[in-house]
Protein backbone atom coordinates (compact mmCIF):
# COMPACT_ATOMS: atom_id res chain seq x y z
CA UNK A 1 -17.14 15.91 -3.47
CA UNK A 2 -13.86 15.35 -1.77
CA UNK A 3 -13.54 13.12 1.36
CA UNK A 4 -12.53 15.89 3.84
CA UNK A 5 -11.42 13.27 6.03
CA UNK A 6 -8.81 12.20 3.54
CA UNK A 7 -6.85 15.79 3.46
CA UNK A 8 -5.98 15.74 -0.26
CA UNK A 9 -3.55 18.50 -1.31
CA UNK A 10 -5.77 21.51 -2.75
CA UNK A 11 -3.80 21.45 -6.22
CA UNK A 12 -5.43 17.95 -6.54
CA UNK A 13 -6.95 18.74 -9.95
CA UNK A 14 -4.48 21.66 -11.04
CA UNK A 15 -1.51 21.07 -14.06
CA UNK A 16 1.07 22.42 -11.49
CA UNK A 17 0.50 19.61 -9.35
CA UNK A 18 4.41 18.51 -8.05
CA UNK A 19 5.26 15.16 -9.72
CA UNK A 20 7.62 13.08 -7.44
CA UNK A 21 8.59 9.54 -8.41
CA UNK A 22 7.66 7.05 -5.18
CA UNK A 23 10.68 5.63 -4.44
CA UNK A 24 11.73 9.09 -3.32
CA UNK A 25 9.69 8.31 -0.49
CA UNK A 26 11.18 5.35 0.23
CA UNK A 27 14.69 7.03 0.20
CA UNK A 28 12.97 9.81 2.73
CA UNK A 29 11.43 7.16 4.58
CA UNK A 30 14.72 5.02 5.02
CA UNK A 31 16.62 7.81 6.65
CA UNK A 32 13.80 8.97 9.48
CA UNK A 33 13.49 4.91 10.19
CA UNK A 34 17.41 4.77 10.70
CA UNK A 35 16.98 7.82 12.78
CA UNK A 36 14.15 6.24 15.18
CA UNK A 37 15.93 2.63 15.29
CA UNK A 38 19.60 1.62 15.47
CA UNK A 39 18.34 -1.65 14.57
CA UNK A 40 17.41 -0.69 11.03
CA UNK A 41 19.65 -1.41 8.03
CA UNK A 42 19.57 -1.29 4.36
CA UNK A 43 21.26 -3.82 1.67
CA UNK A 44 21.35 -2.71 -2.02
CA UNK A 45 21.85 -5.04 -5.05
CA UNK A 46 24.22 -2.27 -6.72
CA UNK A 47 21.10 0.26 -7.36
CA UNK A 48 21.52 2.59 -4.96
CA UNK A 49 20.49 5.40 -6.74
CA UNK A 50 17.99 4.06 -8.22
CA UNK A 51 16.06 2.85 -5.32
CA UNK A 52 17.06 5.65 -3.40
CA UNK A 53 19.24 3.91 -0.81
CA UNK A 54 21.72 6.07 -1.34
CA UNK A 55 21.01 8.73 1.10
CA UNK A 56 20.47 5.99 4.16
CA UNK A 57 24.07 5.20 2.46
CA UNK A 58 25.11 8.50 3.31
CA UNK A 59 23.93 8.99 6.75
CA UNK A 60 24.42 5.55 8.28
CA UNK A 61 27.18 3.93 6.02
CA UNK A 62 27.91 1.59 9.33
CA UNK A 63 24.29 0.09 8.67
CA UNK A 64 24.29 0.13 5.00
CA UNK A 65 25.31 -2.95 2.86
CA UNK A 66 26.29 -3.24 -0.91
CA UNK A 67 25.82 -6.83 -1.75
CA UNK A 68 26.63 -6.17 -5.70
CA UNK A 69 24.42 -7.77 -8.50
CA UNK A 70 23.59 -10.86 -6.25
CA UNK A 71 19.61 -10.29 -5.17
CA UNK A 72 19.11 -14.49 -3.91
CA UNK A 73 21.98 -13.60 -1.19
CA UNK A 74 20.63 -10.63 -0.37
CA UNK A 75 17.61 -12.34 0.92
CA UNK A 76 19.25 -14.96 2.74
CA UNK A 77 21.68 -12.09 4.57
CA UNK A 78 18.89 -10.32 5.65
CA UNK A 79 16.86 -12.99 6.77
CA UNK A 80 19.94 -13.68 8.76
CA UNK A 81 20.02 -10.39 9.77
CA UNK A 82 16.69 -9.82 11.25
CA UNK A 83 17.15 -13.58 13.34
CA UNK A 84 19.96 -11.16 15.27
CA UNK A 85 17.77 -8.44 15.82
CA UNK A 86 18.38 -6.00 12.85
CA UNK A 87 15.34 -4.30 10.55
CA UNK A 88 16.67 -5.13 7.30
CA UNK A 89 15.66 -3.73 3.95
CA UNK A 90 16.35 -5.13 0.59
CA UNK A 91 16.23 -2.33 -2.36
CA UNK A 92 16.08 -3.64 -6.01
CA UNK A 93 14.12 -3.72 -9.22
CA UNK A 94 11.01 -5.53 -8.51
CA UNK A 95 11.77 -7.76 -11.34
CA UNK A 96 14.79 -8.91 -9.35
CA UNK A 97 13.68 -9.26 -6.31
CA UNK A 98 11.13 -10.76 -5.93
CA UNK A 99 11.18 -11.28 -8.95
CA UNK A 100 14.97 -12.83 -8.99
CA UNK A 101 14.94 -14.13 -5.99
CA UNK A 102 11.44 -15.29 -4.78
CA UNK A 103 12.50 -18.20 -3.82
CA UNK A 104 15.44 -16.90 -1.34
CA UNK A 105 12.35 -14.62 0.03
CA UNK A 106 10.11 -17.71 0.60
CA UNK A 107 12.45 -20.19 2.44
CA UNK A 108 14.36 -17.95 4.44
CA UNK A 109 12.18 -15.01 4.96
CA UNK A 110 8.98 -15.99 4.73
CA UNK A 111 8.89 -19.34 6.22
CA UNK A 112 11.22 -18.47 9.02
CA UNK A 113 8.69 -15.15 9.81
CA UNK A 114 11.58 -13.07 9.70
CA UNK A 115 11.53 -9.09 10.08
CA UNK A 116 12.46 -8.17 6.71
CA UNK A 117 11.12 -5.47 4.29
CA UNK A 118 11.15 -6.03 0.74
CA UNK A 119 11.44 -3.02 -1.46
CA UNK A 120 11.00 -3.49 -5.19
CA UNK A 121 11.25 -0.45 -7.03
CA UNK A 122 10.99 0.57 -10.78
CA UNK A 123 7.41 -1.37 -10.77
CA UNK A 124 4.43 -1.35 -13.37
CA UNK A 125 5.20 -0.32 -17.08
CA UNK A 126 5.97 3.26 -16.49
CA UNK A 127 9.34 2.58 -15.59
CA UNK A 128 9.41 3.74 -19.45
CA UNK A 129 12.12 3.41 -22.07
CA UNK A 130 13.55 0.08 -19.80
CA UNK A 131 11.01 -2.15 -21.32
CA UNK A 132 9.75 -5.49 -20.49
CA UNK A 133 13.31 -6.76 -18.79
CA UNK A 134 12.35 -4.26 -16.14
CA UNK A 135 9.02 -4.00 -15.82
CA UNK A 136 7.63 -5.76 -12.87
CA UNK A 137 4.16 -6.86 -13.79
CA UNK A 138 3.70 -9.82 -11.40
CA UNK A 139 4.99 -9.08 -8.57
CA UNK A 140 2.19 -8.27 -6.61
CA UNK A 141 0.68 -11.39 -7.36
CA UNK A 142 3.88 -13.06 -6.05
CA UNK A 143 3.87 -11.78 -2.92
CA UNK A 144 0.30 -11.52 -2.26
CA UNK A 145 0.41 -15.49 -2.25
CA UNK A 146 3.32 -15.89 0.07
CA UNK A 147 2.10 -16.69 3.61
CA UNK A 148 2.68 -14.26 6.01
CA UNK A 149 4.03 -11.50 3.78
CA UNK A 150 2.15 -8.07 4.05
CA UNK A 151 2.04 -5.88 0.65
CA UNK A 152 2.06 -2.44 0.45
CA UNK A 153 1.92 -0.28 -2.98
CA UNK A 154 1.63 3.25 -2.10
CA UNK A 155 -0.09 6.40 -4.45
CA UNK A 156 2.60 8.84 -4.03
CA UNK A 157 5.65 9.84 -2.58
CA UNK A 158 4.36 10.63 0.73
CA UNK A 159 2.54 8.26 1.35
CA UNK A 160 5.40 5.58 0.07
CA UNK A 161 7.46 7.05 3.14
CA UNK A 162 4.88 6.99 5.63
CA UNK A 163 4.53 3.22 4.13
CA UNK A 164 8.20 2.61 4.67
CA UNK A 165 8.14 3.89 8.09
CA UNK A 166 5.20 1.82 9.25
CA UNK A 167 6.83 -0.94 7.64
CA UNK A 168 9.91 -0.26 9.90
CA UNK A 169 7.44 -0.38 12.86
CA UNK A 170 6.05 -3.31 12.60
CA UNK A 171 7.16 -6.46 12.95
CA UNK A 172 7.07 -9.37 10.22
CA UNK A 173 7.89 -9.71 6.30
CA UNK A 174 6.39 -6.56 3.87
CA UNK A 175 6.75 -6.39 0.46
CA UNK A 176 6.64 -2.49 -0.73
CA UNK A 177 6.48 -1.59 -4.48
CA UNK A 178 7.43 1.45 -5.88
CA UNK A 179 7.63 3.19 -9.01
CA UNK A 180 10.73 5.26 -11.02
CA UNK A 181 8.48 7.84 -13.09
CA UNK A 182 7.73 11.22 -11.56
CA UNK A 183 3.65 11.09 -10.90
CA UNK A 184 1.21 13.68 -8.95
CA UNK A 185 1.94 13.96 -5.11
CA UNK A 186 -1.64 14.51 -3.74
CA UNK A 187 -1.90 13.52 -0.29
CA UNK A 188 -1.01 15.52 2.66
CA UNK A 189 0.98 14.91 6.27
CA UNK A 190 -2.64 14.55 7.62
CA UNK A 191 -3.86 12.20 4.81
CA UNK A 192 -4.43 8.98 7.48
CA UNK A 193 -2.19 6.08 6.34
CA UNK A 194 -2.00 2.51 8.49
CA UNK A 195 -1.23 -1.18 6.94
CA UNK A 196 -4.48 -2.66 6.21
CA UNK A 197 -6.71 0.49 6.37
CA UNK A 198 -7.48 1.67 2.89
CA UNK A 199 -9.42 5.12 3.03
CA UNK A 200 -11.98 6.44 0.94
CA UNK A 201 -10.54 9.63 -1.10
CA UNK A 202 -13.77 10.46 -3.46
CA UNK A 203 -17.56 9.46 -1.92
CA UNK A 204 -19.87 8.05 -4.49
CA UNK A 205 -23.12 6.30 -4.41
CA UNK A 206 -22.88 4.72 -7.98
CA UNK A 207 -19.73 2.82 -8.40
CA UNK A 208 -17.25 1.68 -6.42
CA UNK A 209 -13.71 2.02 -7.44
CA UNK A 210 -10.72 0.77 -6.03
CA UNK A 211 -7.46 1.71 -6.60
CA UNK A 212 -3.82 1.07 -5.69
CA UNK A 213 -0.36 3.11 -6.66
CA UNK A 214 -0.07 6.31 -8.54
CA UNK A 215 -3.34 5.37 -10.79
CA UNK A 216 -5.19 6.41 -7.69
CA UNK A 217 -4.86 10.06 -9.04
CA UNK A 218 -6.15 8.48 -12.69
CA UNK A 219 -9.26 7.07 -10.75
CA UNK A 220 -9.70 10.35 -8.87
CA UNK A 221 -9.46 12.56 -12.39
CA UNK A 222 -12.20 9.81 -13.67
CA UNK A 223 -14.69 10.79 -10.71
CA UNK A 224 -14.15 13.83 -11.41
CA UNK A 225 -15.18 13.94 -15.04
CA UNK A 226 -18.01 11.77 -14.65
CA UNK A 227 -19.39 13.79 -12.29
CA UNK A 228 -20.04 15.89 -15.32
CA UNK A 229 -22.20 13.41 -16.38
CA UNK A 230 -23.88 12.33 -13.68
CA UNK A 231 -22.06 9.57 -12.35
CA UNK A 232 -21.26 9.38 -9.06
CA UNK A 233 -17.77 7.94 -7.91
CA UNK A 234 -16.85 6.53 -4.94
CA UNK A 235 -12.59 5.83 -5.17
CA UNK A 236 -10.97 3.79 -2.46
CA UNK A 237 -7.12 4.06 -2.13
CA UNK A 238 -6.12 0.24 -1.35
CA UNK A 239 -2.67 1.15 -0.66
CA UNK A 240 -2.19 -2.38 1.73
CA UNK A 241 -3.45 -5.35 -0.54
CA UNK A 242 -2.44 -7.41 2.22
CA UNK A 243 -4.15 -7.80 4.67
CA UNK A 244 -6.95 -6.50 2.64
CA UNK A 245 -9.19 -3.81 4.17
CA UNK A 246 -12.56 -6.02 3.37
CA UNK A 247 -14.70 -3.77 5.55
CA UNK A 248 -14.06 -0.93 4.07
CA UNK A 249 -14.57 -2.12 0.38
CA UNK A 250 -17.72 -4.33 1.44
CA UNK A 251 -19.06 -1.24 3.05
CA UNK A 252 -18.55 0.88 -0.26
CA UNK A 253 -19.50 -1.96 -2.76
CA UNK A 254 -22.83 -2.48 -0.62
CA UNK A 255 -23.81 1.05 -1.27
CA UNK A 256 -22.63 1.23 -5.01
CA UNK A 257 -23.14 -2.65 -6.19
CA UNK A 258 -21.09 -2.14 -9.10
CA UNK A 259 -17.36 -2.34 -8.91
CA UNK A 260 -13.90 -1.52 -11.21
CA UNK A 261 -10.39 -2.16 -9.91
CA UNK A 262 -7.20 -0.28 -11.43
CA UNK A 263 -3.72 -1.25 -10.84
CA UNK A 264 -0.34 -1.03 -12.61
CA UNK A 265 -0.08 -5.04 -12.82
CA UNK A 266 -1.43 -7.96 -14.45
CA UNK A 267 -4.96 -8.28 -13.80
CA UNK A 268 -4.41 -12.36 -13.25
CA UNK A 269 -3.13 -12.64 -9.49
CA UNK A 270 -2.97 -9.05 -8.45
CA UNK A 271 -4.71 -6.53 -6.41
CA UNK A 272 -7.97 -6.52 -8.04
CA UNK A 273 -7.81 -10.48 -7.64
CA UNK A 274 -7.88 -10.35 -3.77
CA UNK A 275 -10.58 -7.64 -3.93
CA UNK A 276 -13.03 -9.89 -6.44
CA UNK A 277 -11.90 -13.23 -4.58
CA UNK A 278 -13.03 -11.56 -1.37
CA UNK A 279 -16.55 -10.11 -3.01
CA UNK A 280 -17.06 -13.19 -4.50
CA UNK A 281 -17.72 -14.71 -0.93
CA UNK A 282 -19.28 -11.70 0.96
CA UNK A 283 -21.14 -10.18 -1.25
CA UNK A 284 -20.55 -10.63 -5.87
CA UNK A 285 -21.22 -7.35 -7.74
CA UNK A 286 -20.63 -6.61 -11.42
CA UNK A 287 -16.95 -5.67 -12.05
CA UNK A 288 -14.70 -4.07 -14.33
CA UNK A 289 -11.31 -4.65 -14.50
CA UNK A 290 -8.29 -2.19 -15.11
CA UNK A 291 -4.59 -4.00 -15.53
CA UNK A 292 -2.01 -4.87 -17.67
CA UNK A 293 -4.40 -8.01 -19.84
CA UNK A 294 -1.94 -10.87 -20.16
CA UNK A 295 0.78 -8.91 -21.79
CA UNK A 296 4.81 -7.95 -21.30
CA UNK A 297 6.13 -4.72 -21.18
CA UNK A 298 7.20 -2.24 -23.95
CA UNK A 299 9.45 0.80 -24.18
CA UNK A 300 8.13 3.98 -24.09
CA UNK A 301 7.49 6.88 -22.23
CA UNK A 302 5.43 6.26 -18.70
CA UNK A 303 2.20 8.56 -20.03
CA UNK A 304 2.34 7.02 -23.51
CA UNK A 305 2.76 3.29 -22.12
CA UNK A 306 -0.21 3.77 -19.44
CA UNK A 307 -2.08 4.80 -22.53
CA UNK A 308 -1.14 1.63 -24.73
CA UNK A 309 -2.00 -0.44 -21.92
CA UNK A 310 -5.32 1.21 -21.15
CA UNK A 311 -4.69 2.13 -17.71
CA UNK A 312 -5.18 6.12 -17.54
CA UNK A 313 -8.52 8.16 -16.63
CA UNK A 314 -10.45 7.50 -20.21
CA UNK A 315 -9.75 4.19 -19.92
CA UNK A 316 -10.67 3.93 -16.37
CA UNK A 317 -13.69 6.18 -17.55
CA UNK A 318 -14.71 3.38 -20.07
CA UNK A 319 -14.58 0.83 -17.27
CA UNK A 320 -17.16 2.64 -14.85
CA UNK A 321 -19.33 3.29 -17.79
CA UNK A 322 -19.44 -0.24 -18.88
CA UNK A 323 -20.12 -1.77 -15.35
CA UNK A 324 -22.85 0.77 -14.83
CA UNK A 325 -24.90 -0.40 -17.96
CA UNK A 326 -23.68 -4.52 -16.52
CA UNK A 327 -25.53 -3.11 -13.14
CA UNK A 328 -28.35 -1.69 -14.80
CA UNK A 329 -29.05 -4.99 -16.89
């Protein structure tokens, strides 16, 4: 059964679920923070459309800046920025910044504490037809070691602009990842979202799994099927991998004692990395993992490449299987 608590949409399992890429949530979320807080800007490293900028652009072209193809002084203008006060945000490709300029983000963000928001869009191989150029696949990992950088990677549209809003709210260096392909919205206004609180969205008592970005809905279809044969689910949406939500995953894995992670990025270094590092410790369980396995990007289109790269529900199906008969053993 369904969390009730989590208020997922009622078309959850239905083809005419409404597809919306994430960073349209971003764009949303950009113009309601500029709306609550003068202090919040927006720099662009000439994507505007693509990240969505463009319709903060439109509403507050005083606070918006263009900074052309030239992501390593973006960072160090916003980091200036935020020392006078502002709430900057940085829109790019994820595979420019941070991928670009990661080192700009470390020495004059990071290190100096600074209030700026990171937002890397086009993330995780179903940006499609790009290919590997554009397809962030560390980036998570990149951030996730940075001292004092939160990171945020959202399961839908909504929830990406409640992310960005919270982000706006708080104060300190966030990293939020997006992605460019439409993919199912299926949370609700009421869904609860807050940095560092992941929520349960499927209750199981057999395996844990925990998710993060738009494969949420893949893990969710998985519970779903397997309930058909008689495996019980429990999916976690870790939309903040940090600060991890360790209560909340050791409560879950305690009751399951068999986990699989899923996430659009390499399985070295990401997500499912801080979740098995912090089991490891508290409390080691078998576990299956579900990334991108030490591989670039290809071209394709977003359903086919999460297929090639074994990320979707039969995949993630496989996984739960295989740590069940690990458990078992």
């Amino acid at each position: 059964m369904i969390n009730p608590k989590a208020y997922l949409t009622e078309k959850l399992f239905q083809d005419d679920i409404e597809k919306v890429p994430t960073r349209n949530g971003y764009g949303e979320g950009l113009v309601q923070a500029g709306e609550e807080n003068t202090q919040v800007v927006v720099l662009c490293a000439d994507l505007t459309e693509s990240t969505r900028s463009e319709a903060f652009q439109k509403k507050f072209p005083e606070r918006f800046i263009e900074v052309g193809v030239a992501e390593q002084n973006m960072a160090s203008l916003a980091a200036g920025m935020a020392l006078a006060g502002k709430i900057p945000f940085i829109s790019s490709y994820a595979t420019f910044s941070p991928g670009r300029n990661n080192e700009q983000i470390r020495t004059t963000i990071a290190i100096n504490n600074v209030n700026v928001k990171i937002a890397g869009a086009h993330a995780g191989v179903s940006v499609g037809p790009d290919g590997a150029t554009h397809q962030a696949l560390e980036d998570i990992a990149l951030m996730r070691v940075m001292p004092r950088m939160n990171v945020i990677y959202p399961c839908d549209a909504l929830e990406a602009k409640k992310a960005t809003l919270a982000a706006a709210r708080m104060k300190g260096p966030v990293y939020l990842r997006f992605a460019r392909a439409g993919t199912p919205q299926f949370t609700t206004e009421k869904t609860p979202f807050q940095i560092g609180k992941a929520e349960v969205f499927h209750e199981g008592k057999d395996v844990t799994i925990v998710a993060c970005g738009p494969l949420v809905y893949e893990a969710l279809l998985a519970a779903q099927q397997l309930e058909g044969e008689g495996i019980s689910v429990e999916v976690i949406n870790n939309h903040t991998i940090k600060p991890l939500d360790q209560n909340t995953i050791l409560e879950s894995v305690q009751k399951t004692k068999a986990l699989v992670t899923v996430e659009e990025h390499q399985i070295a270094g990401g997500m499912g990395s801080a979740v098995v590092e912090m089991l490891a410790q508290r409390f080691p369980v078998p576990v299956e993992m579900v990334g991108i396995k030490d591989r670039f990007g290809e071209s394709g289109e977003p359903s086919e490449l999460w297929d090639a790269f074994e990320l979707s529900c039969p995949h993630i199906m496989q996984a739960v299987q295989k740590v069940i008969k690990r458990k078992i053993a």
